[in-house]
C-alpha atoms as a PDB file:
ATOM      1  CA  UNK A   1     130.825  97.763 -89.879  1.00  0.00           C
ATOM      2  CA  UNK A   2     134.487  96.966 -91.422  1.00  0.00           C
ATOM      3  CA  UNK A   3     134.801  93.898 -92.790  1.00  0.00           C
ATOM      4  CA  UNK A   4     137.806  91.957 -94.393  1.00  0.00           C
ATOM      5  CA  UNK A   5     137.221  91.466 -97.901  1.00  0.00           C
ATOM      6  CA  UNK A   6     139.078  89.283-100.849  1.00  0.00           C
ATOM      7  CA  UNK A   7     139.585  90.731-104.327  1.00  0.00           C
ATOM      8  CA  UNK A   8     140.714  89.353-107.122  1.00  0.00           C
ATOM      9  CA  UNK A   9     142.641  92.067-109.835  1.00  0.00           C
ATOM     10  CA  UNK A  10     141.593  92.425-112.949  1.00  0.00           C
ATOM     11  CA  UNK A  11     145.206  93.926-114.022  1.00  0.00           C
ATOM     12  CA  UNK A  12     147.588  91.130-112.557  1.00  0.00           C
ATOM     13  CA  UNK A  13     146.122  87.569-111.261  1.00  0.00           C
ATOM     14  CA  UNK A  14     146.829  88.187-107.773  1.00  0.00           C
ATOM     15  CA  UNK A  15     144.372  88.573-104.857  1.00  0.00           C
ATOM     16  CA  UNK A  16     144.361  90.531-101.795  1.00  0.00           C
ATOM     17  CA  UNK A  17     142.470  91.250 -98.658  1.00  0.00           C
ATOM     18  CA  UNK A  18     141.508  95.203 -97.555  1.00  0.00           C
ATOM     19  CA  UNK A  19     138.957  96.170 -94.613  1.00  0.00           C
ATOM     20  CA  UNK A  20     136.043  97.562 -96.713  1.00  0.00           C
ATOM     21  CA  UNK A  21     132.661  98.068 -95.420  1.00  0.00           C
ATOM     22  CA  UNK A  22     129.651  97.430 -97.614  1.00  0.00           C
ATOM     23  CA  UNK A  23     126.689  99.843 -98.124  1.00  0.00           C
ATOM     24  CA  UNK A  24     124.021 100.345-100.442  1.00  0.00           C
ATOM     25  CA  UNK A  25     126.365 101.310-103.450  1.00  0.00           C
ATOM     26  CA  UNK A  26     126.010  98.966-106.350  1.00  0.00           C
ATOM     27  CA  UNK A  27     129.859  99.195-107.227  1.00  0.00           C
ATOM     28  CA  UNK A  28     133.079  99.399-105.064  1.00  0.00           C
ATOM     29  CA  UNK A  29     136.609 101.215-106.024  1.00  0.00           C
ATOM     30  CA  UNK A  30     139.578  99.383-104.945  1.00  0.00           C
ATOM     31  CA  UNK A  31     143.034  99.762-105.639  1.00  0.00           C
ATOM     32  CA  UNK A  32     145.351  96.534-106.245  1.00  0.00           C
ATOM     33  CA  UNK A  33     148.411  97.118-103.614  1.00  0.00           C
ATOM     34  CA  UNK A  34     150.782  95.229-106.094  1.00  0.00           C
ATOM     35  CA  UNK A  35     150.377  96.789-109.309  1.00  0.00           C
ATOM     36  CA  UNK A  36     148.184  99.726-108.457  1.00  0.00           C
ATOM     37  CA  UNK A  37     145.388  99.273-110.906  1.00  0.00           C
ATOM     38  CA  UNK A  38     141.915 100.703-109.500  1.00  0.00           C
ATOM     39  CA  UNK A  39     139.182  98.268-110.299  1.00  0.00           C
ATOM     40  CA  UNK A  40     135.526  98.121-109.785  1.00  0.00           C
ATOM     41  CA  UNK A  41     133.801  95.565-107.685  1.00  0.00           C
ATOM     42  CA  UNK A  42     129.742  95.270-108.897  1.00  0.00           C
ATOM     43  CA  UNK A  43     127.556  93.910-106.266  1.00  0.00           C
ATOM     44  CA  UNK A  44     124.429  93.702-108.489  1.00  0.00           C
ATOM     45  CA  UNK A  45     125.059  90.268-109.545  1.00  0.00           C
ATOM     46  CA  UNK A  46     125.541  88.915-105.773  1.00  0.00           C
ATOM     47  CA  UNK A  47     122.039  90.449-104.555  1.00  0.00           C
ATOM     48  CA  UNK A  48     119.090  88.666-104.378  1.00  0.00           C
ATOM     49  CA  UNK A  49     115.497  89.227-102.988  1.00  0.00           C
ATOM     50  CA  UNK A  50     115.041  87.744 -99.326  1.00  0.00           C
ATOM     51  CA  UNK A  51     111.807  86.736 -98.941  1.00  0.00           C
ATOM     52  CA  UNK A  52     109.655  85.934 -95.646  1.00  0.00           C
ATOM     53  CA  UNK A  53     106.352  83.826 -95.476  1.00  0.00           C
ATOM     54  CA  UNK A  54     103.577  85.254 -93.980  1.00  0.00           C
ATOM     55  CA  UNK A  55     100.686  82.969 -92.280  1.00  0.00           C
ATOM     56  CA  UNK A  56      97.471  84.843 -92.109  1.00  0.00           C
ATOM     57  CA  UNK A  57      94.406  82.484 -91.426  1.00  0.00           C
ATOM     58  CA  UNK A  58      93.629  79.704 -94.304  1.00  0.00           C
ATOM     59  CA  UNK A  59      96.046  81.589 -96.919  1.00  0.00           C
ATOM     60  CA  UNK A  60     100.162  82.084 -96.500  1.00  0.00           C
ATOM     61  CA  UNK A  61     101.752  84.590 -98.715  1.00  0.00           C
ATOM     62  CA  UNK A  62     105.634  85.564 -99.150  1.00  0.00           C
ATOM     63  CA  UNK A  63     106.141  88.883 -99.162  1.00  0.00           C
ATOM     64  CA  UNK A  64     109.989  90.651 -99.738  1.00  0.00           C
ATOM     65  CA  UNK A  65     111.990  92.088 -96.688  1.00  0.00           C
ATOM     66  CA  UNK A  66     114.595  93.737 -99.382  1.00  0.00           C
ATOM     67  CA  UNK A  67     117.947  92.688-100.775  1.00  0.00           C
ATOM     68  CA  UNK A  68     120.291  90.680 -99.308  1.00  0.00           C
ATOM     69  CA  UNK A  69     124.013  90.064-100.411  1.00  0.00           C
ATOM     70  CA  UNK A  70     125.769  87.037-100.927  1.00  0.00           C
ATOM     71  CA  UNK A  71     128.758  87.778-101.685  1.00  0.00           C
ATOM     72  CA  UNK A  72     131.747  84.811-102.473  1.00  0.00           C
ATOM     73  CA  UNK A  73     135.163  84.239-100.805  1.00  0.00           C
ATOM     74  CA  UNK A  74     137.155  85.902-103.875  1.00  0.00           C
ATOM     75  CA  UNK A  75     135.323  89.107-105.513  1.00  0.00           C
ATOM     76  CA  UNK A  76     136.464  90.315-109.009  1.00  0.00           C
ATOM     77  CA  UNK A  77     137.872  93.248-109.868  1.00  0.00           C
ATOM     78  CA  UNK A  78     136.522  94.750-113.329  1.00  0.00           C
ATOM     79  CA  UNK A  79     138.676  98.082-115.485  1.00  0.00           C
ATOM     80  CA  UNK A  80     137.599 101.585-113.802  1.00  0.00           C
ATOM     81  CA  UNK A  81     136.559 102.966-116.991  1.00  0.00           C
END
């Protein structure tokens, strides 16, 4: 699913909004609509583990249902290289 995201250039200080749906890709390629500069958007600093707690008996254990994103309002942009 499409969702609107912020961006921050790396080029120019502005920011700006595109539709951009998130999948497993560790980096996003966006372009910067007022000075055209492609940048690169890393998610691996914005995912972290989500764990669960499992009660079985006497013991509880947590156990890891994958990664989940947490992205914040204004992403930055790094150089395409």
């Amino acid at each position: 699913m499409k969702k609107r995201f912020q961006f921050k250039c790396w080029n120019c200080p502005r920011t700006y909004t595109l539709f951009r749906e998130i999948t497993d890709e560790q980096e996003l390629i966006v372009a910067c609509p007022y000075c055209t500069a492609e940048g690169v958007v890393k998610l691996d600093p914005f995912r972290k583990k989500k764990p669960i707690s499992l009660v079985r008996g006497e013991q509880t254990a947590e156990a890891s249902l994958g990664d989940e994103l947490q992205l914040p309002d204004i992403l930055p942009t790094q150089k395409r290289e």
